[in-house]
C-alpha atoms as a PDB file:
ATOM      1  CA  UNK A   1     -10.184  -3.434  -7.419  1.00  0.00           C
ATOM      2  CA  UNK A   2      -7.602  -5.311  -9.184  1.00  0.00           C
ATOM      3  CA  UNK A   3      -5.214  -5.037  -6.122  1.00  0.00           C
ATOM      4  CA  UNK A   4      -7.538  -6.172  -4.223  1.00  0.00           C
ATOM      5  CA  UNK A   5      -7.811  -9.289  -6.028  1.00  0.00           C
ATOM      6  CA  UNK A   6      -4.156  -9.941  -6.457  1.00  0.00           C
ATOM      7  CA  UNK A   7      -3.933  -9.535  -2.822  1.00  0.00           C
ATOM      8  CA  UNK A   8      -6.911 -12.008  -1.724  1.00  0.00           C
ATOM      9  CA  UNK A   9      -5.275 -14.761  -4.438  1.00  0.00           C
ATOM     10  CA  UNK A  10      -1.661 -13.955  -2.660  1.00  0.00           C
ATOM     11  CA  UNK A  11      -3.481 -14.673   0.380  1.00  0.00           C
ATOM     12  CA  UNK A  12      -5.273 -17.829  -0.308  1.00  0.00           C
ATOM     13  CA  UNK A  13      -4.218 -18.671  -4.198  1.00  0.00           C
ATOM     14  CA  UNK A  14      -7.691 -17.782  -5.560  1.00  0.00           C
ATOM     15  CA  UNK A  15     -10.498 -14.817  -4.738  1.00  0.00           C
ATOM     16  CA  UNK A  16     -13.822 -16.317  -4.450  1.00  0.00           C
ATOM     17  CA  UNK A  17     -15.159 -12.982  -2.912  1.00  0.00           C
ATOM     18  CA  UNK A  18     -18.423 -11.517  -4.498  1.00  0.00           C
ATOM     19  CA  UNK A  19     -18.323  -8.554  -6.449  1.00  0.00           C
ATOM     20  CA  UNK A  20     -20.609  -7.070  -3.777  1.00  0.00           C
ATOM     21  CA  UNK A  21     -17.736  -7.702  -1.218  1.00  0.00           C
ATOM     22  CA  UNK A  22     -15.160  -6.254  -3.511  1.00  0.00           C
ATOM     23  CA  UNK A  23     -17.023  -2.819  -4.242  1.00  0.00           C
ATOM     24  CA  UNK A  24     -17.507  -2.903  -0.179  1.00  0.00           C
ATOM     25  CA  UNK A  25     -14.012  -2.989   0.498  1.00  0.00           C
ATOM     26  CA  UNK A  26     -13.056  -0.636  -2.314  1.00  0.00           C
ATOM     27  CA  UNK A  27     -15.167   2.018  -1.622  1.00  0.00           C
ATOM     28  CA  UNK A  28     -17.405   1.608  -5.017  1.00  0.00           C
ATOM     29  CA  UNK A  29     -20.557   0.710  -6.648  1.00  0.00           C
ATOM     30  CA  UNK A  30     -20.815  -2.569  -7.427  1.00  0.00           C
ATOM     31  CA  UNK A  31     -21.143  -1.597 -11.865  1.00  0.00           C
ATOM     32  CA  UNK A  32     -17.804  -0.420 -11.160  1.00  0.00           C
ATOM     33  CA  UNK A  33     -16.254  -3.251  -9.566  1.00  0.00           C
ATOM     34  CA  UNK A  34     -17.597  -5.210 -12.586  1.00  0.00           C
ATOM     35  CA  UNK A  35     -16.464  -2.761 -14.887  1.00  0.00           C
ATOM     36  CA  UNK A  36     -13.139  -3.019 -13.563  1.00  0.00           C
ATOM     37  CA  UNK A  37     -12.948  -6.927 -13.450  1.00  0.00           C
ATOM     38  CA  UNK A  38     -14.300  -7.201 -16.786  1.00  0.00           C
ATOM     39  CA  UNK A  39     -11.318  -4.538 -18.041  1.00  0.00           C
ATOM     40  CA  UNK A  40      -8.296  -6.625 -15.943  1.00  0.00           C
ATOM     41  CA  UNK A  41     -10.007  -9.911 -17.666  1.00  0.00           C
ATOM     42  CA  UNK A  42      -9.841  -7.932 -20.911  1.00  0.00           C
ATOM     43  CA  UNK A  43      -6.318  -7.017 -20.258  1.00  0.00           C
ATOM     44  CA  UNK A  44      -4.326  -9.863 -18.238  1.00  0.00           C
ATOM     45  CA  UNK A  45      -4.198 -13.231 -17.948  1.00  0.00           C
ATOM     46  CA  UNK A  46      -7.486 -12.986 -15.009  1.00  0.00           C
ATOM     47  CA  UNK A  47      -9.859 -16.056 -16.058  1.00  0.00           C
ATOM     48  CA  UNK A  48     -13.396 -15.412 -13.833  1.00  0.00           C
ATOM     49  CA  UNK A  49     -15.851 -18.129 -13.125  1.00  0.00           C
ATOM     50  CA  UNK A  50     -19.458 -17.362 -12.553  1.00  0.00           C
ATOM     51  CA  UNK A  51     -20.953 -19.239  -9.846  1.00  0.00           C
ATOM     52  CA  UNK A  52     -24.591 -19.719 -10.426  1.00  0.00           C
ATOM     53  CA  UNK A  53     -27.233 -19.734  -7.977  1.00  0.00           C
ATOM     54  CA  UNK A  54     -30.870 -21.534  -8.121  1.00  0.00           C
ATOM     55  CA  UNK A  55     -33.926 -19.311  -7.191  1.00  0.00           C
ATOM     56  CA  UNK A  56     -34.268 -22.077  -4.468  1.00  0.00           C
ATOM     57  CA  UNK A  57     -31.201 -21.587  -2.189  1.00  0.00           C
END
């Protein structure tokens, strides 16, 4: 998970991918790509920014 992110902000200087994407790619449930950004947060100097939705779309 985390090298996945360092290599999407290599790539374009940020990751905006969902965690949904993220698990996808890595080959895991999406509790444990949270679980795993919320530990490299908890860890390094990894800021994340929730982008909220409205129920309208």
């Amino acid at each position: 998970m985390i090298a996945l992110m360092a290599a999407e902000v290599v790539r374009r200087k940020d990751c905006w991918l969902s965690i949904e994407n993220m698990a996808a790619v890595a080959g895991v449930c999406r509790s444990t790509a949270k679980n795993a950004i919320r530990e490299a947060v908890r860890l390094g100097p990894q800021t994340v920014e929730e982008r909220k939705t409205t129920g309208f779309r």
